[in-house]
Protein backbone atom coordinates (compact mmCIF):
# COMPACT_ATOMS: atom_id res chain seq x y z
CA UNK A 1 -91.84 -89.94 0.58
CA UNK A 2 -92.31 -86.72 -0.51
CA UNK A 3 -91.95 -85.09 -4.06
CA UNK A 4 -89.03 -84.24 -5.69
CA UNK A 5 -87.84 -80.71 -5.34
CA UNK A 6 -84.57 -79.23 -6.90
CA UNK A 7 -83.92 -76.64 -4.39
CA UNK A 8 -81.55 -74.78 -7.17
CA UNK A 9 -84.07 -74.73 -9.66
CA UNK A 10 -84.34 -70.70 -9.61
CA UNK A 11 -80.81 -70.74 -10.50
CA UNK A 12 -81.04 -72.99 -13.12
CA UNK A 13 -83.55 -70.91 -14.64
CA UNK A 14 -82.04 -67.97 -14.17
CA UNK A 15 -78.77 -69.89 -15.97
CA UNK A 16 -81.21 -71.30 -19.01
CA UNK A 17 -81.78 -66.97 -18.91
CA UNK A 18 -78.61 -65.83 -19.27
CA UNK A 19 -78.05 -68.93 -22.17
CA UNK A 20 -80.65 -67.52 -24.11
CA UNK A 21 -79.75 -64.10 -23.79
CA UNK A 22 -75.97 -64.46 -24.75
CA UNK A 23 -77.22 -67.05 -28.30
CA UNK A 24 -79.47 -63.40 -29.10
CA UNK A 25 -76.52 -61.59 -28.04
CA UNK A 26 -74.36 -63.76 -30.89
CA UNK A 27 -77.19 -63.89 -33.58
CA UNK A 28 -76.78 -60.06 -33.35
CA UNK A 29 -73.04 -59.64 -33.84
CA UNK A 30 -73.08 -62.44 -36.46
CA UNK A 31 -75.70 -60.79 -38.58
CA UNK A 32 -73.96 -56.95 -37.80
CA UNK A 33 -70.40 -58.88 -39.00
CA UNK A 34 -72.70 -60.31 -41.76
CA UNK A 35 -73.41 -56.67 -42.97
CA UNK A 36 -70.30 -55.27 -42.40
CA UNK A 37 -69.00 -57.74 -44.69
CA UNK A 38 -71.21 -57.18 -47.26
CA UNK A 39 -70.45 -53.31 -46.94
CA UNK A 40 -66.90 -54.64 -47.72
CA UNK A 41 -67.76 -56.24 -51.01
CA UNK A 42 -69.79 -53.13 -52.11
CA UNK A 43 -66.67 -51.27 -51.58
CA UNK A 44 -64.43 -53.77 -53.56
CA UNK A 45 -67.20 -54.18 -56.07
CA UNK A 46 -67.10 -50.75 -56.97
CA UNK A 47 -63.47 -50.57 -56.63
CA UNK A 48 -63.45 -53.52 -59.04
CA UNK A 49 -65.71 -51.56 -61.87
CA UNK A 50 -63.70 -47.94 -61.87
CA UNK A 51 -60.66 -49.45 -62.55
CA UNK A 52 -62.39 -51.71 -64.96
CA UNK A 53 -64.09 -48.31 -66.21
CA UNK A 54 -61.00 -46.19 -66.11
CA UNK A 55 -58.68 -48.84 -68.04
CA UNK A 56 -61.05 -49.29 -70.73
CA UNK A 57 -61.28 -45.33 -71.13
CA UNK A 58 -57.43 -45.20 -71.32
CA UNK A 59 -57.18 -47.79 -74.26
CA UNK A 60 -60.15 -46.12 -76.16
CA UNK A 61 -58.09 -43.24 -75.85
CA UNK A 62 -60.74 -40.72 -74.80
CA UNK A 63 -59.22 -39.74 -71.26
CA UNK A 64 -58.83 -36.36 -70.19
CA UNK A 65 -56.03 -35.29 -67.16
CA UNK A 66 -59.17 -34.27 -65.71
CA UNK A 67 -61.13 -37.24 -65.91
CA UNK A 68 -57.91 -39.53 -64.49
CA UNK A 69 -57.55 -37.12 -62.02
CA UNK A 70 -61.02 -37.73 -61.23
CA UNK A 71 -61.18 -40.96 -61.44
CA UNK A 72 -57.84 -41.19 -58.87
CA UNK A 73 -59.65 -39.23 -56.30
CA UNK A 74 -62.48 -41.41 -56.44
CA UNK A 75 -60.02 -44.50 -56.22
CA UNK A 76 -58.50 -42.81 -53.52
CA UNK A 77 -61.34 -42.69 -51.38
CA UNK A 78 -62.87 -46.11 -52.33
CA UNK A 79 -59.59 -47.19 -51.39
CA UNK A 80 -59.72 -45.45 -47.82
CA UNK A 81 -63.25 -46.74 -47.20
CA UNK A 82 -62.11 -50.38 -48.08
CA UNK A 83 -58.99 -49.87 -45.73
CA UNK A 84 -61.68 -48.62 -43.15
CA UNK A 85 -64.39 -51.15 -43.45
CA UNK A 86 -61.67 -54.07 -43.22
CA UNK A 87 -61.27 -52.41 -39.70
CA UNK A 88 -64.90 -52.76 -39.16
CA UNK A 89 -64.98 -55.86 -40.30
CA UNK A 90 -62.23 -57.20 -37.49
CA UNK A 91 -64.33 -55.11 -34.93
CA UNK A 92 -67.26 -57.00 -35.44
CA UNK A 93 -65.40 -60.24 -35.72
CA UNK A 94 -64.01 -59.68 -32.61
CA UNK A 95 -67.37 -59.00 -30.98
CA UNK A 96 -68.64 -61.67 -32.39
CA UNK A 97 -65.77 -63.99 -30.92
CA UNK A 98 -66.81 -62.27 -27.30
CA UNK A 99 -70.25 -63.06 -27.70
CA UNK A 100 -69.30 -66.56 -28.61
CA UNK A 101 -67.37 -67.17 -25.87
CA UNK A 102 -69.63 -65.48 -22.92
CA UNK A 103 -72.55 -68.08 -24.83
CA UNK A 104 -70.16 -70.79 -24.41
CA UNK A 105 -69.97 -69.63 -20.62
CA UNK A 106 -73.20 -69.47 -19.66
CA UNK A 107 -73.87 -72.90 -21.44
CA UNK A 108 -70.87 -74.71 -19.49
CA UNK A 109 -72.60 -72.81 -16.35
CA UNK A 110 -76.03 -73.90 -17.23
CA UNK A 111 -74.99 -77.66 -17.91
CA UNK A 112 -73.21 -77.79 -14.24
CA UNK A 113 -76.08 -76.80 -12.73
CA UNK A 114 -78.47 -79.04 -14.90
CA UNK A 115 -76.08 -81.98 -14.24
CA UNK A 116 -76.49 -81.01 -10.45
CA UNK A 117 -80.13 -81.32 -10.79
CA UNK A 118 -79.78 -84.88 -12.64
CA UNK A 119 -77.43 -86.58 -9.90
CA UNK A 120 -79.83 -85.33 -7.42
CA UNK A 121 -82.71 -86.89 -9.18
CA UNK A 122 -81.10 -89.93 -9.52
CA UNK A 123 -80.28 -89.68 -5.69
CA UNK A 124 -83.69 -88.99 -5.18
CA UNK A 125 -84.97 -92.10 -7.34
CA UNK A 126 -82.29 -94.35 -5.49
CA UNK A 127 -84.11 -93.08 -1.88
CA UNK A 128 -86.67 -93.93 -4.08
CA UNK A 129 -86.52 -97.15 -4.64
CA UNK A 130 -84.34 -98.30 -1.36
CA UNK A 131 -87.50 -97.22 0.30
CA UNK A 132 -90.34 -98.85 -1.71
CA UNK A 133 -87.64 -101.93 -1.40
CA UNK A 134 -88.02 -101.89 2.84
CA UNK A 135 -91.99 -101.78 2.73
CA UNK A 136 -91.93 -104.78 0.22
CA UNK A 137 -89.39 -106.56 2.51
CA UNK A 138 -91.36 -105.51 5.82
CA UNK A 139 -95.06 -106.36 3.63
CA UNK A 140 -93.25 -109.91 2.96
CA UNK A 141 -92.09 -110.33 6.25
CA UNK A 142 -95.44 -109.73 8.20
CA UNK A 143 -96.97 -111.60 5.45
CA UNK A 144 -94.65 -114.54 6.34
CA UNK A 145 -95.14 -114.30 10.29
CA UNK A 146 -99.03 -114.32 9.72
CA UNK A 147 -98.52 -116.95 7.89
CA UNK A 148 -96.67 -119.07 10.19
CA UNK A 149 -98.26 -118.17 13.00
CA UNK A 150 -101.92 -119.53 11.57
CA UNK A 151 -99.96 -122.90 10.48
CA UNK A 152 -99.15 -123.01 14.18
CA UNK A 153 -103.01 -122.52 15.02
């Protein structure tokens, strides 16, 4: 009998391809939502220390209008970068959920086609077997007849 051959197995390369690429694909969003989220806690970090800053410079006393106007601004647009790096944030969460799901795509498309490959070897192995079982049988059987026929001698 001859040797097994998977006649799909370009496809199930080309499916353990497209696996790999989408699990790079997902390493990349996760670190880029990674980042993004650090970003965030820059933003809230420094947030954190003007208001920290600015309330111990209004119980010392030694605040200006100027400097609380200054320090508002800056507030202001720490604020707006926070508000706009939350939005980032989401963005990359969401790509990250894509890439997630077109990995868990190609691995459900990958394992039908691997699974494919196994029942077919185990097809192949029963053919296998069924015929290594007939020349035993037809080997015993001729083994038998020689037999009997020199007892007949």
């Amino acid at each position: 009998m001859k040797k097994f051959r998977f006649r799909l197995d370009t496809l199930l390369k080309f499916r353990k391809m497209q696996e790999e690429q989408a699990q790079i694909k997902l390493a990349e969003a996760t670190t880029r939502l990674n980042k993004e989220h650090e970003q965030l806690g820059i933003f809230q970090n420094q947030l954190a220390s003007n208001l920290t800053l600015l309330s111990q410079k209004q119980s010392s006393g030694s605040s200006t209008i100027e400097t609380l106007k200054t320090f508002s601004y800056y507030i202001d647009k720490i604020k707006r970068l926070i508000s706009e790096q939350k939005i980032q944030v989401a963005k990359a969460a969401g790509y990250q959920q894509e890439c997630l799901t077109e990995l868990e795509g190609a691995i459900q498309q990958r394992k039908l086609v691997s699974n494919l490959q196994k029942k077919c070897l185990d097809q192949y192995n029963e053919e296998l077997l069924q015929e290594e079982q007939k020349i035993l049988d037809e080997l015993g059987t001729q083994a038998f007849v020689r037999s009997k026929e020199r007892g007949l001698k």
